[in-house]
Protein backbone atom coordinates (compact mmCIF):
# COMPACT_ATOMS: atom_id res chain seq x y z
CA UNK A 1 -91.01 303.85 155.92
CA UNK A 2 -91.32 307.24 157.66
CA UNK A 3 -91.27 311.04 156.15
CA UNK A 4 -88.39 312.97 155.90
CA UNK A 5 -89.17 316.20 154.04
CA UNK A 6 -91.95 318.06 153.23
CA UNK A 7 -91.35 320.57 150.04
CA UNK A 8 -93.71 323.05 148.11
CA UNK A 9 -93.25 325.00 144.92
CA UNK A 10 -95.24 328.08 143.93
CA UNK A 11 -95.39 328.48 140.46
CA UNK A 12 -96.50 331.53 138.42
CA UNK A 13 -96.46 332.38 134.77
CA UNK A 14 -98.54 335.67 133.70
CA UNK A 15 -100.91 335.16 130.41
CA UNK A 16 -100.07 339.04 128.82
CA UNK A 17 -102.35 338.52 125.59
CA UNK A 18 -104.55 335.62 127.45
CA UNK A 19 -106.34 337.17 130.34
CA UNK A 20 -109.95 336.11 131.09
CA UNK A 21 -112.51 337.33 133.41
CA UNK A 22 -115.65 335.55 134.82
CA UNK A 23 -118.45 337.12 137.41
CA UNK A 24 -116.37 337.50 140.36
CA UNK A 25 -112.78 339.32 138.60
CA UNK A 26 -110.26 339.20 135.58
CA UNK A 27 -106.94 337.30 136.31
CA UNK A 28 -103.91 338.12 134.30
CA UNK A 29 -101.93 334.89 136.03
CA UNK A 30 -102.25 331.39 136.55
CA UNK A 31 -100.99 329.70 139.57
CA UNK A 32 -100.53 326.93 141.89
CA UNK A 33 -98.60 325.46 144.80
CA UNK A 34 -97.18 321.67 144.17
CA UNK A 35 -96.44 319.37 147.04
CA UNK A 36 -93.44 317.02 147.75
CA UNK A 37 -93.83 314.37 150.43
CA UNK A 38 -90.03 312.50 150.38
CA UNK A 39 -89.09 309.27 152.41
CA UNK A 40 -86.18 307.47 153.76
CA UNK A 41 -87.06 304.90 150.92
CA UNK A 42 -86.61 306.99 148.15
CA UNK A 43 -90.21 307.45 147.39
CA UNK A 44 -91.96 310.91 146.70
CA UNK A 45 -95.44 311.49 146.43
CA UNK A 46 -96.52 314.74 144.86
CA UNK A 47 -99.77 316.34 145.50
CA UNK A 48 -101.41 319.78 144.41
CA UNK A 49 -103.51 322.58 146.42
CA UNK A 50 -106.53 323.79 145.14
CA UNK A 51 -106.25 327.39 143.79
CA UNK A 52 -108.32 329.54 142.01
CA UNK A 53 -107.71 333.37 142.04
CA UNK A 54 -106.26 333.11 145.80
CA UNK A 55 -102.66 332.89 147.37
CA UNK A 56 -101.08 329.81 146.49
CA UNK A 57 -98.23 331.23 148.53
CA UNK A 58 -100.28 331.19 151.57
CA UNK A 59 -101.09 327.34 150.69
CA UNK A 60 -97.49 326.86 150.31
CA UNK A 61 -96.90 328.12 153.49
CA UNK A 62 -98.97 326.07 155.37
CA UNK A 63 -97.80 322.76 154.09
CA UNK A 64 -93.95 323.69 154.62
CA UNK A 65 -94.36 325.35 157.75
CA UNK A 66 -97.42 324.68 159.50
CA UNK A 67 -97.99 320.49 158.43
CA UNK A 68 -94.06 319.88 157.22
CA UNK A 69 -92.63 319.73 160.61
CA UNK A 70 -95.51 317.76 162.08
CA UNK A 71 -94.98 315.04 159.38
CA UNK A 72 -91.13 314.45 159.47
CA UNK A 73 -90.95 311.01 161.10
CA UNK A 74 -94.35 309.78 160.80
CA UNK A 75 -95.38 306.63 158.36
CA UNK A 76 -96.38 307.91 155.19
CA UNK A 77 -98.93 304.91 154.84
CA UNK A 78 -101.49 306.53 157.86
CA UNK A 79 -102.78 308.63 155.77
CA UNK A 80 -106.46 308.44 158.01
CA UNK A 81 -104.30 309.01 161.17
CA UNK A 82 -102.18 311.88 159.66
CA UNK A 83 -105.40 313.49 157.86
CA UNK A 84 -107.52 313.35 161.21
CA UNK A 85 -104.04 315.07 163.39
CA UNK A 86 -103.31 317.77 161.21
CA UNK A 87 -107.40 318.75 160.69
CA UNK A 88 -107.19 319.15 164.34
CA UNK A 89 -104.09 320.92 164.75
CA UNK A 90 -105.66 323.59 162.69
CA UNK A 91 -109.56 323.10 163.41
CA UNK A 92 -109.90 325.91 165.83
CA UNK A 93 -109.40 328.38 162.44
CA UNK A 94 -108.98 325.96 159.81
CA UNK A 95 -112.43 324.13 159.11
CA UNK A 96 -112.73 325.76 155.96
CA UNK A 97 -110.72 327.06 152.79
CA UNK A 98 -106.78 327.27 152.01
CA UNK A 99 -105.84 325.61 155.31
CA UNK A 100 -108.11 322.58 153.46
CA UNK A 101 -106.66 322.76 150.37
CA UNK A 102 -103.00 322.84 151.84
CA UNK A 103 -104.07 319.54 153.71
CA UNK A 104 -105.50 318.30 150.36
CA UNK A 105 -102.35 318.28 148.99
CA UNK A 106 -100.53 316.42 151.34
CA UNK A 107 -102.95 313.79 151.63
CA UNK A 108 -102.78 313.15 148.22
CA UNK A 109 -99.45 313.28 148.31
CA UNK A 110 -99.38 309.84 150.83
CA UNK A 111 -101.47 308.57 148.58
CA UNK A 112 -99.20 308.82 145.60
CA UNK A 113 -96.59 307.05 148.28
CA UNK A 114 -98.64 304.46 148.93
CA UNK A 115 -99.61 303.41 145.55
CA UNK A 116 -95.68 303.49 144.35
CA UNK A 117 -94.80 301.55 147.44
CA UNK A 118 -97.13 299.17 146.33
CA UNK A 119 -96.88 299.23 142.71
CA UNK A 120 -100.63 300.04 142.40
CA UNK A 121 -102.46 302.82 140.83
CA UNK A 122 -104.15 304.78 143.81
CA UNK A 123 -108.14 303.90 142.21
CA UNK A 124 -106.85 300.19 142.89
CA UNK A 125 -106.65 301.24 146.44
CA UNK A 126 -109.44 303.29 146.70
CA UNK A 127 -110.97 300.16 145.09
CA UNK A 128 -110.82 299.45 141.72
CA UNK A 129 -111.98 301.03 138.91
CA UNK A 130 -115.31 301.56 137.81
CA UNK A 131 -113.66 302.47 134.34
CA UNK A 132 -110.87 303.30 132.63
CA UNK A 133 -111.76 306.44 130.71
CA UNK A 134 -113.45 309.56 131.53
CA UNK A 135 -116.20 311.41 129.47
CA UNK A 136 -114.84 315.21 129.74
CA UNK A 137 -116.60 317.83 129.33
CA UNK A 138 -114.55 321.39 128.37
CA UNK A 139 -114.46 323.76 131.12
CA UNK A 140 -114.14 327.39 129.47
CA UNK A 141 -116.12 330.20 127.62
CA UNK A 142 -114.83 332.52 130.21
CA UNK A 143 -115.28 336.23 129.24
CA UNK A 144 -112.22 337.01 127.36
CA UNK A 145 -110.24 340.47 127.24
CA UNK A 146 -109.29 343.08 124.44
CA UNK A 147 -111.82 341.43 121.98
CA UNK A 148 -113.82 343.03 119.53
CA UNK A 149 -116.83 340.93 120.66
CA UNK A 150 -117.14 338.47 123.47
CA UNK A 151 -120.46 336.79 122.25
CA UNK A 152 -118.29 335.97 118.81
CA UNK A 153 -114.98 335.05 120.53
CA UNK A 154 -117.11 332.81 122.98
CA UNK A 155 -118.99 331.24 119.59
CA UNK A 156 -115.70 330.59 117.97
CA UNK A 157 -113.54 328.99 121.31
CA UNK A 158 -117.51 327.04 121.54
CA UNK A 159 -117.04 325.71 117.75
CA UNK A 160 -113.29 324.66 119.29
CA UNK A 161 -115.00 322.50 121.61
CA UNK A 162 -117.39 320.62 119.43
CA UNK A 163 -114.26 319.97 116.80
CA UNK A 164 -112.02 318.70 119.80
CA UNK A 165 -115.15 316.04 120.59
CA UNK A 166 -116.15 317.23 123.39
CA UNK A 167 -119.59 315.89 124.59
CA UNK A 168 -120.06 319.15 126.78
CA UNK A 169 -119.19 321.90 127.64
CA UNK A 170 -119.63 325.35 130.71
CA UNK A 171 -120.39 328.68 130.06
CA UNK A 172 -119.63 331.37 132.52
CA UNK A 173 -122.60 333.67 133.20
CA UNK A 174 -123.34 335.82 135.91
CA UNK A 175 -122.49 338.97 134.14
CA UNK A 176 -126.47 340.27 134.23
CA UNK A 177 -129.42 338.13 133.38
CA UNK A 178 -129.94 339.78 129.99
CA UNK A 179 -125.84 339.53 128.80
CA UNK A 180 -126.40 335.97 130.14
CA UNK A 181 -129.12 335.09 128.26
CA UNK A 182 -127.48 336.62 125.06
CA UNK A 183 -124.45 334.32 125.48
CA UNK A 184 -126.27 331.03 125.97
CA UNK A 185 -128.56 331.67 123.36
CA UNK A 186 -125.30 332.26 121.05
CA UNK A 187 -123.41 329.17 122.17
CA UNK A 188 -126.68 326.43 121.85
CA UNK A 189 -127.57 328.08 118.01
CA UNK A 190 -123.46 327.59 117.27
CA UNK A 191 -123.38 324.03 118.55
CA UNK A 192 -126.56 322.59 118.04
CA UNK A 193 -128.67 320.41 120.93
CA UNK A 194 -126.44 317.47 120.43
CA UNK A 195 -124.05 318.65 122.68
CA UNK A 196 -124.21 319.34 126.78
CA UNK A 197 -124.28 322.73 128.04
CA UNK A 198 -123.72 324.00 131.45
CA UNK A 199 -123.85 327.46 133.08
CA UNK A 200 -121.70 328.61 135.95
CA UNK A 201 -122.27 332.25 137.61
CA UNK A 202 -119.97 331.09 140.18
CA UNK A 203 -122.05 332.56 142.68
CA UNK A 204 -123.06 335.86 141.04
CA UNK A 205 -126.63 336.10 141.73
CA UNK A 206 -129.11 336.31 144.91
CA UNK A 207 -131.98 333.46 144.61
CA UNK A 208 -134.41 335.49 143.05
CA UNK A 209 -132.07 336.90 140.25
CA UNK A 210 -130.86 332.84 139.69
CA UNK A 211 -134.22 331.55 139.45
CA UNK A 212 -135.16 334.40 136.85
CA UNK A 213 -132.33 333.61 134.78
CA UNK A 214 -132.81 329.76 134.93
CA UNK A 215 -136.35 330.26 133.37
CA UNK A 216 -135.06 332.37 130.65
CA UNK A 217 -132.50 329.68 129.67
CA UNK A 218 -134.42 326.22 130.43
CA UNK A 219 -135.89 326.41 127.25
CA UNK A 220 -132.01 326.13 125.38
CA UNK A 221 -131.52 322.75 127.51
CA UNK A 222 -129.02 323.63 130.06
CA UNK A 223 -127.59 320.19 131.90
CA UNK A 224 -126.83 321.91 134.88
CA UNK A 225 -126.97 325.15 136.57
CA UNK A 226 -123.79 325.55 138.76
CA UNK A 227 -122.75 328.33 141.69
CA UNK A 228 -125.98 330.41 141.50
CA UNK A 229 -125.68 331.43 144.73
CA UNK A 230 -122.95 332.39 147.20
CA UNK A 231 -121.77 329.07 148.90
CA UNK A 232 -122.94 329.95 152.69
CA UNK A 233 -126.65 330.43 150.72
CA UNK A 234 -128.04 326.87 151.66
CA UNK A 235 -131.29 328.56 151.53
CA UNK A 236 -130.66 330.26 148.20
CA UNK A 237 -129.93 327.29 146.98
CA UNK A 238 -133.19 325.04 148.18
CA UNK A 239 -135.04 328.01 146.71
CA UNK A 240 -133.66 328.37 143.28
CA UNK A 241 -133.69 324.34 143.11
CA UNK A 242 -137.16 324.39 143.99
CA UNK A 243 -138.11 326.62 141.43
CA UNK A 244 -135.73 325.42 138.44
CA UNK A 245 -136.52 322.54 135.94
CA UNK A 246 -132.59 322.66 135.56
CA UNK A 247 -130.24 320.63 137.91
CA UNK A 248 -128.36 322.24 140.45
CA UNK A 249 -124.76 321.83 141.33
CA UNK A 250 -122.68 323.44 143.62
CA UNK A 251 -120.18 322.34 146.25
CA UNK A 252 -116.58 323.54 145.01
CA UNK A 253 -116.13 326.34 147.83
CA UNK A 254 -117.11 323.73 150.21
CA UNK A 255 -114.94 321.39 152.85
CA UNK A 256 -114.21 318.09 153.76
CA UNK A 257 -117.75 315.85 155.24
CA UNK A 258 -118.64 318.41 157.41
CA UNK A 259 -119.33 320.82 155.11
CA UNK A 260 -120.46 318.72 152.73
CA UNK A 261 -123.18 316.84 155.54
CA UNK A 262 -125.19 320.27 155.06
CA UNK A 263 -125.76 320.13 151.73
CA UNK A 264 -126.17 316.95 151.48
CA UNK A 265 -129.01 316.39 154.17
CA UNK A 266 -130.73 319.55 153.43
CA UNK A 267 -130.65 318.28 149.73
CA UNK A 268 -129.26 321.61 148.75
CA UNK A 269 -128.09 320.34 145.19
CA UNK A 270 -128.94 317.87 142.85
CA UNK A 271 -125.10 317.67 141.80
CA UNK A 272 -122.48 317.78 144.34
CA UNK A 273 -119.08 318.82 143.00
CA UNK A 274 -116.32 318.38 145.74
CA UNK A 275 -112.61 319.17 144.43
CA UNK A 276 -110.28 316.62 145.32
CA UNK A 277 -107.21 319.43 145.85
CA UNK A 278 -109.42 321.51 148.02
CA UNK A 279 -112.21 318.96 150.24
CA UNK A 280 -109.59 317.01 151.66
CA UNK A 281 -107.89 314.74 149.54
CA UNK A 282 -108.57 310.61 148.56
CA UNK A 283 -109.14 310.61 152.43
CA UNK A 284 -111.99 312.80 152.44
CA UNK A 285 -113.32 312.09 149.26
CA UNK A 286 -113.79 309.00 149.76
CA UNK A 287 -116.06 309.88 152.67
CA UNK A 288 -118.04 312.75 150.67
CA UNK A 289 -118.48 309.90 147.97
CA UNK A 290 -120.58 307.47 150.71
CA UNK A 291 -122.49 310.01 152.25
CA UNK A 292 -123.63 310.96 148.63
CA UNK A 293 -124.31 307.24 147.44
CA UNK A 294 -126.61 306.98 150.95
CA UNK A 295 -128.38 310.18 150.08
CA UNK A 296 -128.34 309.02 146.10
CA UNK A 297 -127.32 312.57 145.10
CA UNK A 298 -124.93 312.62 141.66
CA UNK A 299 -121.36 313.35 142.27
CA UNK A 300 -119.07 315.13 139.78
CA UNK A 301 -115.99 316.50 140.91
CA UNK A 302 -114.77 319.81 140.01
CA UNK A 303 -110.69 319.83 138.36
CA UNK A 304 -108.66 322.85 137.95
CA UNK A 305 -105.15 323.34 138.27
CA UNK A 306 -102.49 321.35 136.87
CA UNK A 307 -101.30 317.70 135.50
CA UNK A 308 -100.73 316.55 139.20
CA UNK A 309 -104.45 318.00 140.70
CA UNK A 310 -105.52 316.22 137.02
CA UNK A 311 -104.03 312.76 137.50
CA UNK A 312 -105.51 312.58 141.05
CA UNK A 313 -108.83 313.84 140.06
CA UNK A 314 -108.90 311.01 137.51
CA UNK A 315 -107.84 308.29 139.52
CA UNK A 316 -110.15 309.57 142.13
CA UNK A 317 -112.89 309.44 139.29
CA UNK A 318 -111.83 305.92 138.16
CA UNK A 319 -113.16 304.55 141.46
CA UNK A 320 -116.38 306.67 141.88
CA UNK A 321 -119.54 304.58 142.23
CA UNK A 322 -122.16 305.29 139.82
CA UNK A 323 -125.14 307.09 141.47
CA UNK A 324 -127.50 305.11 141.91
CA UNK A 325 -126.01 301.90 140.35
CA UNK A 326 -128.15 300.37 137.69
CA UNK A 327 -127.58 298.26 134.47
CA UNK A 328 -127.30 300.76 132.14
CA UNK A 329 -125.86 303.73 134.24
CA UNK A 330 -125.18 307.06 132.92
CA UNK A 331 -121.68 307.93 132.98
CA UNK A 332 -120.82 311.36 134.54
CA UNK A 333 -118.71 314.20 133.70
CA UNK A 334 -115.52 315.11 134.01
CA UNK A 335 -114.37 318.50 134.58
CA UNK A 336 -111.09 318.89 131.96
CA UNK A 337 -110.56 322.90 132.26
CA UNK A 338 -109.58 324.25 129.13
CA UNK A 339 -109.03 327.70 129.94
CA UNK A 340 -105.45 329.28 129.42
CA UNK A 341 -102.75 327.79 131.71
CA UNK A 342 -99.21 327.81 130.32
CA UNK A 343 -98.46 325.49 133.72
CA UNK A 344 -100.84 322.50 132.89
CA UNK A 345 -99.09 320.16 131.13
CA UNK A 346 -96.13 321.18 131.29
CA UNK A 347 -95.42 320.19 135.33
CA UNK A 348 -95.14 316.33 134.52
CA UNK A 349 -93.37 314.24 132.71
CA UNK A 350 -96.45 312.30 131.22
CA UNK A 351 -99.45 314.52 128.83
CA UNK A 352 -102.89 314.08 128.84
CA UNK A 353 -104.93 314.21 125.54
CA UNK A 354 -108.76 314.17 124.60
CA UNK A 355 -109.52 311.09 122.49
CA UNK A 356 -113.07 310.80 121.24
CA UNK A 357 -114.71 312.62 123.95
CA UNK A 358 -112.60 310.73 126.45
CA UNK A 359 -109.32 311.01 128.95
CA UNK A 360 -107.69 307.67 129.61
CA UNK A 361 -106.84 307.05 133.56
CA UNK A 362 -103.04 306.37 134.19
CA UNK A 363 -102.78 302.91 135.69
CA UNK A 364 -98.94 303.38 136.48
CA UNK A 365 -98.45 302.92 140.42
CA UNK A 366 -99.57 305.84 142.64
CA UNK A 367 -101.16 309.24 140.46
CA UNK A 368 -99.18 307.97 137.39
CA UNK A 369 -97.25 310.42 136.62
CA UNK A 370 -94.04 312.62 137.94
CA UNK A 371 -92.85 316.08 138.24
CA UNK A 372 -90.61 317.80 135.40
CA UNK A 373 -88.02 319.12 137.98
CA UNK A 374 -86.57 321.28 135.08
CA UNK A 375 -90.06 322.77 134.17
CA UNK A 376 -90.84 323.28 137.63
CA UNK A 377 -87.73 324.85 138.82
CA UNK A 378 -88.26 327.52 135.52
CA UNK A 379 -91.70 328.64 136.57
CA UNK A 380 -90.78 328.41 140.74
CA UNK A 381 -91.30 331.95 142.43
């Protein structure tokens, strides 16, 4: 079986009465570029890069014409020896960021391939499945826009949450200690301390600002305290874990196991949240996920983007180890944005839906689903 095209789709649609803002901007759009891997067997494997508030064009442009051409010919199936050739082809200025995420989606791409070649979900290769559901948690409460009040629209889209049967939930902070403060206080009264709640300031704070604010808010039970600092803060981020009874995460502006071999052996975080569309792909991730069971540091991916960046995620999650492995182990998260995105669902053929707290992981051959060619080709810039 060899390659014989490479295709990616930017899509775009503008949310005009659904903006929403978080410590860094406000975006008015949501976008993302989808990946096509074709062979001379009829097979296609679709894949997704990572993209949140950057150019998915750029992505785009660096899987059609900067990896396309060096994949035409080449056995789908080598996914290891295509992954390590293209990371070098672009190492020199590439280590990090959208050149990553554009080789994220190809890889998952020949993964999707290689499961519908062999008529086996991709967590079957990757290993089997540690289970077949995933406990989500609702990624949202971003600040929204043209609102009479944010801490009451963020209390009523909270409320959403607990209805849906969601067993957690992340709040956006970073918008000043004392606004921050405000708005968790607001969400844990609305939805009592049955429920998880996370904070994410998505790197909005300097290590003495993060530890202040994780004092004021360790008394409303917080599961985890994501992003305080900038990513390149390894230091920020020993110091605010040293002095914080809340966990730390952090790890979704970070790439492939080199960048993830620093904050792992400098025990950085106490979560480590790689994202499958942007660390690498399967190939990658399945290294991150080793290095993290030796160091016995929790894993829980971050997900955004679409149905396709979803299904791999979850197949992906279907085969992570627990950390450390016990008989009764706790079950991690899983990241199930909730946040407007008119492009979600609506870029495959096959829908995902929260039942009891829980998304069921395809088991159809490859990522389990496929691409609505009519959807995509409405949305396609």
């Amino acid at each position: 079986m060899k390659i014989t095209e490479v295709k990616t789709y930017v899509l775009q649609a503008m949310l005009p009465d659904k903006a929403f803002g978080w410590s860094q901007r406000v975006t008015d759009r949501r976008q993302t570029a989808i990946c096509v891997v074709s062979t001379d067997e009829g097979l296609q494997g679709l894949g997704e890069a990572f993209y949140f508030g950057g150019p998915a064009k750029i992505a785009a442009e660096i899987i059609s014409d900067v990896f396309g051409p060096l994949l035409v010919g080449r056995d789908p199936l080598d996914h290891n020896v295509i992954w390590d050739y293209l990371y070098n082809w672009t190492r020199d200025q590439g280590m990090k960021g959208i050149t990553i995420s554009a080789l994220s989606a190809i890889d998952i791409a020949l993964w999707d391939i290689k499961g519908k070649a062999l008529g086996l979900p991709v967590y079957k290769l990757l290993g089997g499945a540690y289970r077949n559901k995933a406990r989500a948690y609702a990624t949202g409460l971003y600040e929204p826009q043209n609102v009479p009040s944010v801490e009451k629209a963020l209390v009523e889209e909270a409320l959403g949450y607990k209805e849906d049967g969601f067993g957690g939930m992340k709040l956006k902070v970073g918008y000043g200690i004392k606004t921050d403060v405000r708005y968790v206080m607001a969400i844990r009264e609305a939805i009592g301390e049955d429920i998880y709640l996370m904070v994410d300031a998505n790197h909005a704070y300097n290590a003495a600002e993060a530890i202040r604010l994780a004092r004021e808010i360790e008394r409303f039970n917080i599961y985890w305290f994501e992003e305080p600092v900038p990513p390149e803060d390894l230091d920020g981020y020993m110091e605010v874990k040293k002095n914080s009874s809340i966990p730390i995460a952090g790890g979704e502006c970070e790439y492939t196991r080199y960048g993830f071999r620093e904050l792992i052996n400098r025990r950085a975080v106490d979560i480590l949240q790689p994202d499958l569309c942007a660390a690498g792909g399967f190939t990658e991730m399945i290294k991150i996920a080793a290095m993290a069971t030796a160091a016995n540091i929790s894993l829980v991916p971050h997900v955004w983007g679409t149905n396709v960046g979803l299904a791999a995620s979850l197949q992906f999650f279907a085969a992570l180890p627990h950390i450390p492995e016990r008989r009764f182990p706790d079950e991690p998260f899983f990241e199930y944005d909730r946040s407007s995105h008119p492009l979600r669902d609506g870029v495959t053929l096959e829908k995902f839906a929260l039942k009891d707290g829980y998304l069921s992981i395809p088991d159809r051959p490859g990522l389990g689903v496929k691409l609505d060619t009519v959807f995509v080709a409405k949305y396609a810039l």
